[in-house]
N, C-alpha and C. Protein backbone atom coordinates (compact mmCIF):
# COMPACT_ATOMS: atom_id res chain seq x y z
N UNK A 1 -13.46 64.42 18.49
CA UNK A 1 -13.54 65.57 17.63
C UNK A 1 -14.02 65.12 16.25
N UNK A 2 -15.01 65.90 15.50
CA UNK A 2 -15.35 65.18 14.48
C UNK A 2 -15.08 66.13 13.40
N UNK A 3 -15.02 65.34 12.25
CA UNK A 3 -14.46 66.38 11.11
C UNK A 3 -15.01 66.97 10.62
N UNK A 4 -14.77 68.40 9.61
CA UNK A 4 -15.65 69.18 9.55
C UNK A 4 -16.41 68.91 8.25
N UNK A 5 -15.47 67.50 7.18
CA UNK A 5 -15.85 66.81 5.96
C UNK A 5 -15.83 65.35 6.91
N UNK A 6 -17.67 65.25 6.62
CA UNK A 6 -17.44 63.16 7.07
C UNK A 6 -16.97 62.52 6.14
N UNK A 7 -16.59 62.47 5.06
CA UNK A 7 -16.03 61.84 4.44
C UNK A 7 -14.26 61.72 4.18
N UNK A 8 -13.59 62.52 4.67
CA UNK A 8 -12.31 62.23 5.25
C UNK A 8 -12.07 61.39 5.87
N UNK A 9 -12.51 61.05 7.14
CA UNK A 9 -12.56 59.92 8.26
C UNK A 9 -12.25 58.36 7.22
N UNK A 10 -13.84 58.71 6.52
CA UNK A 10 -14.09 57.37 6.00
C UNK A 10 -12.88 56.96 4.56
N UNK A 11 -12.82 57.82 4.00
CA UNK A 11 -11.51 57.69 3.35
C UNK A 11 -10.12 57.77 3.46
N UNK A 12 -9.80 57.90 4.84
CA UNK A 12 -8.56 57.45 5.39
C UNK A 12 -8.90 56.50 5.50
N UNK A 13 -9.67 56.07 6.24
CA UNK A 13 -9.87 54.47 6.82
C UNK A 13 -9.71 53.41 5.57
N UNK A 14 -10.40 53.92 4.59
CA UNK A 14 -10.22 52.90 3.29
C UNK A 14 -8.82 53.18 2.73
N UNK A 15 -8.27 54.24 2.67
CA UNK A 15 -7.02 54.12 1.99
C UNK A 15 -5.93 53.16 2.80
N UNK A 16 -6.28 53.50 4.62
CA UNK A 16 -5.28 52.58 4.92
C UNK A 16 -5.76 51.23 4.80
N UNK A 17 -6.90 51.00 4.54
CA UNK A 17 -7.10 49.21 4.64
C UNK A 17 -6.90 48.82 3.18
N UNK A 18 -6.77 49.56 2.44
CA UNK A 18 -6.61 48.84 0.91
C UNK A 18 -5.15 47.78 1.11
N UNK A 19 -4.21 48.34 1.49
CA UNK A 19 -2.61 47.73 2.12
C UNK A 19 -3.25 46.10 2.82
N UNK A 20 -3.86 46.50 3.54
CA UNK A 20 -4.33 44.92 4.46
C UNK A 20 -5.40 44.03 4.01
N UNK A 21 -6.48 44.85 3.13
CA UNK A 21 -7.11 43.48 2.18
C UNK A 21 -6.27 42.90 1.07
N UNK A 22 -5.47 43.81 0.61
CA UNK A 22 -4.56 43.43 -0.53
C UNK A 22 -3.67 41.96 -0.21
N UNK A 23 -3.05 42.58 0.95
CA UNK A 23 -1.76 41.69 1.67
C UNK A 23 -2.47 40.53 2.37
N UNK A 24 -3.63 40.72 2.90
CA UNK A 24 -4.83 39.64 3.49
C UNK A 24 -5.19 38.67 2.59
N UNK A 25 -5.67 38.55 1.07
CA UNK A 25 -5.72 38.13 0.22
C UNK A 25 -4.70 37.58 -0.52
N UNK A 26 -3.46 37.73 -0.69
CA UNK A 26 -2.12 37.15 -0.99
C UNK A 26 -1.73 35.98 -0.23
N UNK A 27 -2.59 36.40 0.89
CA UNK A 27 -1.76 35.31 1.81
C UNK A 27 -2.74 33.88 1.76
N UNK A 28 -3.82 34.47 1.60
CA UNK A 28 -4.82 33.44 1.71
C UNK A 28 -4.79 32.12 -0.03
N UNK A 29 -3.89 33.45 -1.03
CA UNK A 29 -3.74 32.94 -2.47
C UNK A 29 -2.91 31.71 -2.49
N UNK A 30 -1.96 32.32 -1.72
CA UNK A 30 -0.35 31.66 -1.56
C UNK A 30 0.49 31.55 0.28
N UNK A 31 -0.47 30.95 0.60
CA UNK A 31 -0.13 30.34 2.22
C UNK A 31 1.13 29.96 1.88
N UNK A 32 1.84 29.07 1.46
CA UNK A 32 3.15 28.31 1.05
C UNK A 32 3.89 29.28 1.58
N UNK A 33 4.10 30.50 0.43
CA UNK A 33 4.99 31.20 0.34
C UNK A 33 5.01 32.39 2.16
N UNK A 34 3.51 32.77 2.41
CA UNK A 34 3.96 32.93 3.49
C UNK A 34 4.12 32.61 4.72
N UNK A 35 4.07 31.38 4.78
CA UNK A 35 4.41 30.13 6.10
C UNK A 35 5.90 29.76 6.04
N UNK A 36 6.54 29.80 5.05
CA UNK A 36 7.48 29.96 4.33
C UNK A 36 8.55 30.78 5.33
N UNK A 37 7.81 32.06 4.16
CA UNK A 37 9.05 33.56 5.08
C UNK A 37 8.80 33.70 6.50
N UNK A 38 7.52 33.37 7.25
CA UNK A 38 7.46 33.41 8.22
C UNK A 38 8.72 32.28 9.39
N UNK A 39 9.00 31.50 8.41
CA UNK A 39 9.70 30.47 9.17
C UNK A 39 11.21 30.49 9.08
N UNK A 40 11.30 31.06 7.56
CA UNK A 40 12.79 31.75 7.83
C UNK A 40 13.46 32.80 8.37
N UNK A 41 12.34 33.83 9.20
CA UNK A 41 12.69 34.52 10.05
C UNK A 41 12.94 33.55 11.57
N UNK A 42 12.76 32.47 12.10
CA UNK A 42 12.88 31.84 12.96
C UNK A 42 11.86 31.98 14.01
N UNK A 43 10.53 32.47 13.34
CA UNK A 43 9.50 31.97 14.06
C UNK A 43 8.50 31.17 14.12
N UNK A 44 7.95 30.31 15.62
CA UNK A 44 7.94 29.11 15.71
C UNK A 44 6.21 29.23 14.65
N UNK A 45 5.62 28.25 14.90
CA UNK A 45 4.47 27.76 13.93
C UNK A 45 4.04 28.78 13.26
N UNK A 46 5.13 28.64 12.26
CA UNK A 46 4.40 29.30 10.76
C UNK A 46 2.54 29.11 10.05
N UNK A 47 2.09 27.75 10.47
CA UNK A 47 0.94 27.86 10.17
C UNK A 47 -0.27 29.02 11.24
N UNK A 48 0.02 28.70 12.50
CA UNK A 48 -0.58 29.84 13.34
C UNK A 48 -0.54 31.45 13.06
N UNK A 49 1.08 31.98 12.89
CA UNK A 49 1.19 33.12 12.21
C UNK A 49 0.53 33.45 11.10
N UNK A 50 0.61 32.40 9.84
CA UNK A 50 -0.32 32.67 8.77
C UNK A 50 -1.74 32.96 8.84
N UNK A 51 -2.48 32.11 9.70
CA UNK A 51 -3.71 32.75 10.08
C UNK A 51 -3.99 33.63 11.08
N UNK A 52 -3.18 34.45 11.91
CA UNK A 52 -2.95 35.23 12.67
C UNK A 52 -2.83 36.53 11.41
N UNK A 53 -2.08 36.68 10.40
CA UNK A 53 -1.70 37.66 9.39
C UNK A 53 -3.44 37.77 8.77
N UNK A 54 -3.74 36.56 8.36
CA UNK A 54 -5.13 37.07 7.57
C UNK A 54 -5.85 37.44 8.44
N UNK A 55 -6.72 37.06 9.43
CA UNK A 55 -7.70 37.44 10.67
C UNK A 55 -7.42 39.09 10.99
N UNK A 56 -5.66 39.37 11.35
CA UNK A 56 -5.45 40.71 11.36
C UNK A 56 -5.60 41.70 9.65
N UNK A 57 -5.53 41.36 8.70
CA UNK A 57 -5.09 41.72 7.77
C UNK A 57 -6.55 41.88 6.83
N UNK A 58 -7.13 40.54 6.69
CA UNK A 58 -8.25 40.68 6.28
C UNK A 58 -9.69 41.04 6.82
N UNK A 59 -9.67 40.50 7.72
CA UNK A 59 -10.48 41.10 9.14
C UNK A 59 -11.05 42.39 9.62
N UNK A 60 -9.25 42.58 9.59
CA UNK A 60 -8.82 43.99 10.02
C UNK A 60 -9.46 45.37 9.29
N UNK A 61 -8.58 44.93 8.34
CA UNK A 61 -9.20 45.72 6.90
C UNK A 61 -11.08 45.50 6.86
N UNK A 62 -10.90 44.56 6.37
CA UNK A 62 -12.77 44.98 6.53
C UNK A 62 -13.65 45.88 7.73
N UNK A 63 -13.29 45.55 8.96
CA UNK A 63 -13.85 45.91 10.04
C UNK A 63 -13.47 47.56 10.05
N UNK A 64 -12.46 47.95 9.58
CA UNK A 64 -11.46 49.37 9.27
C UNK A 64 -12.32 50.01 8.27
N UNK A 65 -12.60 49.14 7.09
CA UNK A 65 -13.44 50.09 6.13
C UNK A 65 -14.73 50.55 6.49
N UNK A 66 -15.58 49.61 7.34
CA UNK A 66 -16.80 49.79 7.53
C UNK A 66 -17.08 50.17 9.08
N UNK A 67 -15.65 50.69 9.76
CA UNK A 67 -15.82 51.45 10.40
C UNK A 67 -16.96 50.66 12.31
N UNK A 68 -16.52 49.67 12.10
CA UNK A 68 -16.54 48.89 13.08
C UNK A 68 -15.64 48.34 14.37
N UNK A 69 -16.26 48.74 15.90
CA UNK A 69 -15.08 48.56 16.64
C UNK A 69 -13.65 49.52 16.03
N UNK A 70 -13.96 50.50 15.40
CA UNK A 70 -12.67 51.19 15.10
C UNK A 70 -11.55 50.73 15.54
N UNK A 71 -11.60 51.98 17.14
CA UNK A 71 -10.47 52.07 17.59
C UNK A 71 -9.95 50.82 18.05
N UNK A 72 -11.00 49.39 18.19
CA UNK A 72 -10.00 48.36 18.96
C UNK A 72 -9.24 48.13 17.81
N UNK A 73 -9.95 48.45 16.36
CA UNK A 73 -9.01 47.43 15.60
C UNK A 73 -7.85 48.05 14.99
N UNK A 74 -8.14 49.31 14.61
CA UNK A 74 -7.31 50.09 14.54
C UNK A 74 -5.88 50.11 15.23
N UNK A 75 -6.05 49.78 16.72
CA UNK A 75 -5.14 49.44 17.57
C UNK A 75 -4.62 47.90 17.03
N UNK A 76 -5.03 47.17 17.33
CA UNK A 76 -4.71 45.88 17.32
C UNK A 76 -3.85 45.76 15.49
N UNK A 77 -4.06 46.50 14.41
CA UNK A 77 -3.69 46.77 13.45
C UNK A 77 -2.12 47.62 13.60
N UNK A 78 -2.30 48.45 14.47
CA UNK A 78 -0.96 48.88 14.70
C UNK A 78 0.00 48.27 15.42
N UNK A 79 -0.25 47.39 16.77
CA UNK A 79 0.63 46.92 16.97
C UNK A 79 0.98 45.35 16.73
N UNK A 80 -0.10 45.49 15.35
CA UNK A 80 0.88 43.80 14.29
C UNK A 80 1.58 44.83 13.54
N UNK A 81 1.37 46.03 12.61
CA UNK A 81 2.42 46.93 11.62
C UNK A 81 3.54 46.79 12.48
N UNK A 82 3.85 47.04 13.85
CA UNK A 82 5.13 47.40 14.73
C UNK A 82 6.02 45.99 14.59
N UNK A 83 4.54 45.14 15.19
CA UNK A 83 5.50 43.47 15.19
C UNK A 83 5.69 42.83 13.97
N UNK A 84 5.22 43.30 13.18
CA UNK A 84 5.49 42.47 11.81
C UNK A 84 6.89 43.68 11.11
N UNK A 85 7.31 44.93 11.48
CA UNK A 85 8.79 45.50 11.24
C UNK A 85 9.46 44.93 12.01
N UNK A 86 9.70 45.04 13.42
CA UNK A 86 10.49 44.29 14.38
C UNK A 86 10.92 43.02 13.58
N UNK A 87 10.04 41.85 13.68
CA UNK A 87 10.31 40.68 13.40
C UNK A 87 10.75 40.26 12.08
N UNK A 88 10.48 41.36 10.51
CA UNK A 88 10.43 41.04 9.12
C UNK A 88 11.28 41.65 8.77
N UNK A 89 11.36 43.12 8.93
CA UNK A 89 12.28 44.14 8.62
C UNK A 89 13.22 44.89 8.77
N UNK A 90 13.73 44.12 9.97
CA UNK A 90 15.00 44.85 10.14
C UNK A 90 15.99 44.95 9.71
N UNK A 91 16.41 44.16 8.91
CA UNK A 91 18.30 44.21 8.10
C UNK A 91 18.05 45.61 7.44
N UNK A 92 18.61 46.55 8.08
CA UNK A 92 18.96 48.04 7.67
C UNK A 92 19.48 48.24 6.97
N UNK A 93 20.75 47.38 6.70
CA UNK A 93 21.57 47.41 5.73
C UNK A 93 21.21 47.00 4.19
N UNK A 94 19.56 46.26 3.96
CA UNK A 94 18.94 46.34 3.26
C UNK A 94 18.00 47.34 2.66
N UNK A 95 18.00 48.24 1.89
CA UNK A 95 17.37 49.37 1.64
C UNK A 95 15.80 49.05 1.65
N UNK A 96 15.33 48.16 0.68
CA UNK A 96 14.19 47.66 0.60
C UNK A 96 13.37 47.15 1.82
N UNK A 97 14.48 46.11 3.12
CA UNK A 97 13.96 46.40 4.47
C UNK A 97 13.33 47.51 4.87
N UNK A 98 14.87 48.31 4.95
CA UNK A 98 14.65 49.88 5.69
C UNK A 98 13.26 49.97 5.54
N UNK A 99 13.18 50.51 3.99
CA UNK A 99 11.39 51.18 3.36
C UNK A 99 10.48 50.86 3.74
N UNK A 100 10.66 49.08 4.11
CA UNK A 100 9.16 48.12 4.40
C UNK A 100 9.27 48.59 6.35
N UNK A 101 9.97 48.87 6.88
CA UNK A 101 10.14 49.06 8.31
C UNK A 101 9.08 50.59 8.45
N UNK A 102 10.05 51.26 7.42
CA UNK A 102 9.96 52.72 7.92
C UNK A 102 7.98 52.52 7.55
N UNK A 103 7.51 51.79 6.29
CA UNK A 103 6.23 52.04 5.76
C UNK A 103 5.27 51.46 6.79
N UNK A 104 5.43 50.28 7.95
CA UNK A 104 5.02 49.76 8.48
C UNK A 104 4.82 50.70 10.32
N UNK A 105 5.90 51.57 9.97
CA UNK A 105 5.62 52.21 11.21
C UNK A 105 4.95 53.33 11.06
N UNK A 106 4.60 53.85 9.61
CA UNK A 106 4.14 55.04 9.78
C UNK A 106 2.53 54.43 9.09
N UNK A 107 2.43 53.55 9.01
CA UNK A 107 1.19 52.99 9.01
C UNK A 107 0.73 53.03 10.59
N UNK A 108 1.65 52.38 11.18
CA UNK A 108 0.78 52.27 12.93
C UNK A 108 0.64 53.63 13.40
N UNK A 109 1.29 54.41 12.83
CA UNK A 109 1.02 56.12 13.38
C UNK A 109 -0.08 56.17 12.99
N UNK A 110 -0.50 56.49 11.50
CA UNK A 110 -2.24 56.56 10.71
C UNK A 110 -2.73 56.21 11.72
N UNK A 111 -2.65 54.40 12.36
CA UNK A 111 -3.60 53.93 12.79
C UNK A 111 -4.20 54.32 14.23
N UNK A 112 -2.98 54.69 14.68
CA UNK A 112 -2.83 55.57 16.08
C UNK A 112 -3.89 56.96 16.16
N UNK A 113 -3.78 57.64 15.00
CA UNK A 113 -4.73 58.58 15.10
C UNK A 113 -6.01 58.22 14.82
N UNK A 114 -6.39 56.82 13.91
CA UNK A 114 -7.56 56.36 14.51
C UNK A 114 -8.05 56.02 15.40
N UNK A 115 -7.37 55.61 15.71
CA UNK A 115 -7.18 55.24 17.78
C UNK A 115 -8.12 56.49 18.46
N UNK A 116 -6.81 57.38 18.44
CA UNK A 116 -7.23 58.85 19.04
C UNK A 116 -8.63 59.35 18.68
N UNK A 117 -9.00 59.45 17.40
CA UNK A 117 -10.11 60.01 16.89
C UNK A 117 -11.52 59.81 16.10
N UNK A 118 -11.23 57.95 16.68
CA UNK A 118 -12.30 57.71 16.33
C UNK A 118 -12.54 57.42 14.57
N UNK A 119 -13.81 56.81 14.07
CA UNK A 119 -14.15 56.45 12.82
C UNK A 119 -14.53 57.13 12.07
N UNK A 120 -15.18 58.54 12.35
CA UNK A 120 -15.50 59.22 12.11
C UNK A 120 -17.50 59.18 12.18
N UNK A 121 -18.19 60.04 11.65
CA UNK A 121 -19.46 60.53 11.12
C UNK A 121 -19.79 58.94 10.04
N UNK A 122 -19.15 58.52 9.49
CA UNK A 122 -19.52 57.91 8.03
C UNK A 122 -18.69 56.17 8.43
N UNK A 123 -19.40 55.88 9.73
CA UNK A 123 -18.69 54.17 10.28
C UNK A 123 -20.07 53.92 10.75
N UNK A 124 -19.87 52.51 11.35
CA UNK A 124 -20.83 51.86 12.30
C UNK A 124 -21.08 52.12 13.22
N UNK A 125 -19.66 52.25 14.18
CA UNK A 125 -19.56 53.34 15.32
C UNK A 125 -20.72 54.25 15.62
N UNK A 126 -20.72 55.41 14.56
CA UNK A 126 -21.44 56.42 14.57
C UNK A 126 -22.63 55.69 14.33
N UNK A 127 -23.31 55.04 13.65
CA UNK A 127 -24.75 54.63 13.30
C UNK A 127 -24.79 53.75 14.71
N UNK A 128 -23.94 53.03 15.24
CA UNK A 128 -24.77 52.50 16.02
C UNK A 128 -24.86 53.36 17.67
N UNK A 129 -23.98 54.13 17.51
CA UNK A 129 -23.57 55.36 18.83
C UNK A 129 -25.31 56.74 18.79
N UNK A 130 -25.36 56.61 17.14
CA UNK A 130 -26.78 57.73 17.33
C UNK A 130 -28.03 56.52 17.39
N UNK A 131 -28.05 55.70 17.27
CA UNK A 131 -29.16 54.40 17.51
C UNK A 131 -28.94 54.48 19.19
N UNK A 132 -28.25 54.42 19.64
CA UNK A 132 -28.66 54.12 21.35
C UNK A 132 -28.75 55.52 22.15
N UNK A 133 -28.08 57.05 21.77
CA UNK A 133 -28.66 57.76 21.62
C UNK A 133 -30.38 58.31 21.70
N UNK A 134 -30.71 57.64 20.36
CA UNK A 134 -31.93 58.05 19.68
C UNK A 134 -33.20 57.06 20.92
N UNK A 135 -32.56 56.23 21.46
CA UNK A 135 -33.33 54.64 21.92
C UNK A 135 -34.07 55.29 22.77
């Protein structure tokens, strides 16, 4: 289904990837710190996870803004938001958890409806979907 403004599509897509170049870039600033937290949650090779976080994060985000492979990444974006609450955020009894849980799942929802609906009119997708089309 396509929207009836192409430029919605494309500005969801950037609003949600601003979160994952941001957080993609932090990590890449200050590996330490998150090889770190990754390891005091008790999971095993913190260096693998760390580049597992940027590839998804920075990657992600880029490929998200410009509307490439959408829906795989889109997907693959939601279910690191799920595994990175599961595994980071659960002490409930922490408020600031809670928030980062609850923000991380309703991120994979967003991403879910990219899933569902595609990149919109204003991605790669579409330029390269009316190129083979047009062929």
């Amino acid at each position: 289904m396509n929207s009836p403004n192409p430029y919605l599509p494309a500005f969801g897509r950037l609003l949600i990837a601003i979160i994952f170049l941001y957080s993609g870039y932090t990590k890449i600033a200050a590996p330490g710190m998150t090889e770190g937290y990754i390891a005091s949650v008790g999971l095993p090779a913190p260096l693998l996870g760390l580049i597992i976080a940027i590839i998804v994060e920075l990657g992600g985000g880029i490929l998200l803004v410009l509307g490439f492979q959408t829906r795989i990444v889109a997907l693959v974006i939601a279910i690191y938001c799920v595994a990175t609450a599961v595994f980071f955020h659960h002490d409930f009894a922490n408020l600031d958890m809670l928030i980062h849980f609850l923000k991380n799942i309703a991120m994979a929802g967003g991403l879910l409806q990219i899933v569902a609906f595609g990149g919109g009119a204003l991605s790669l997708d579409a330029l390269r979907s009316s190129a083979r089309v047009a062929a």
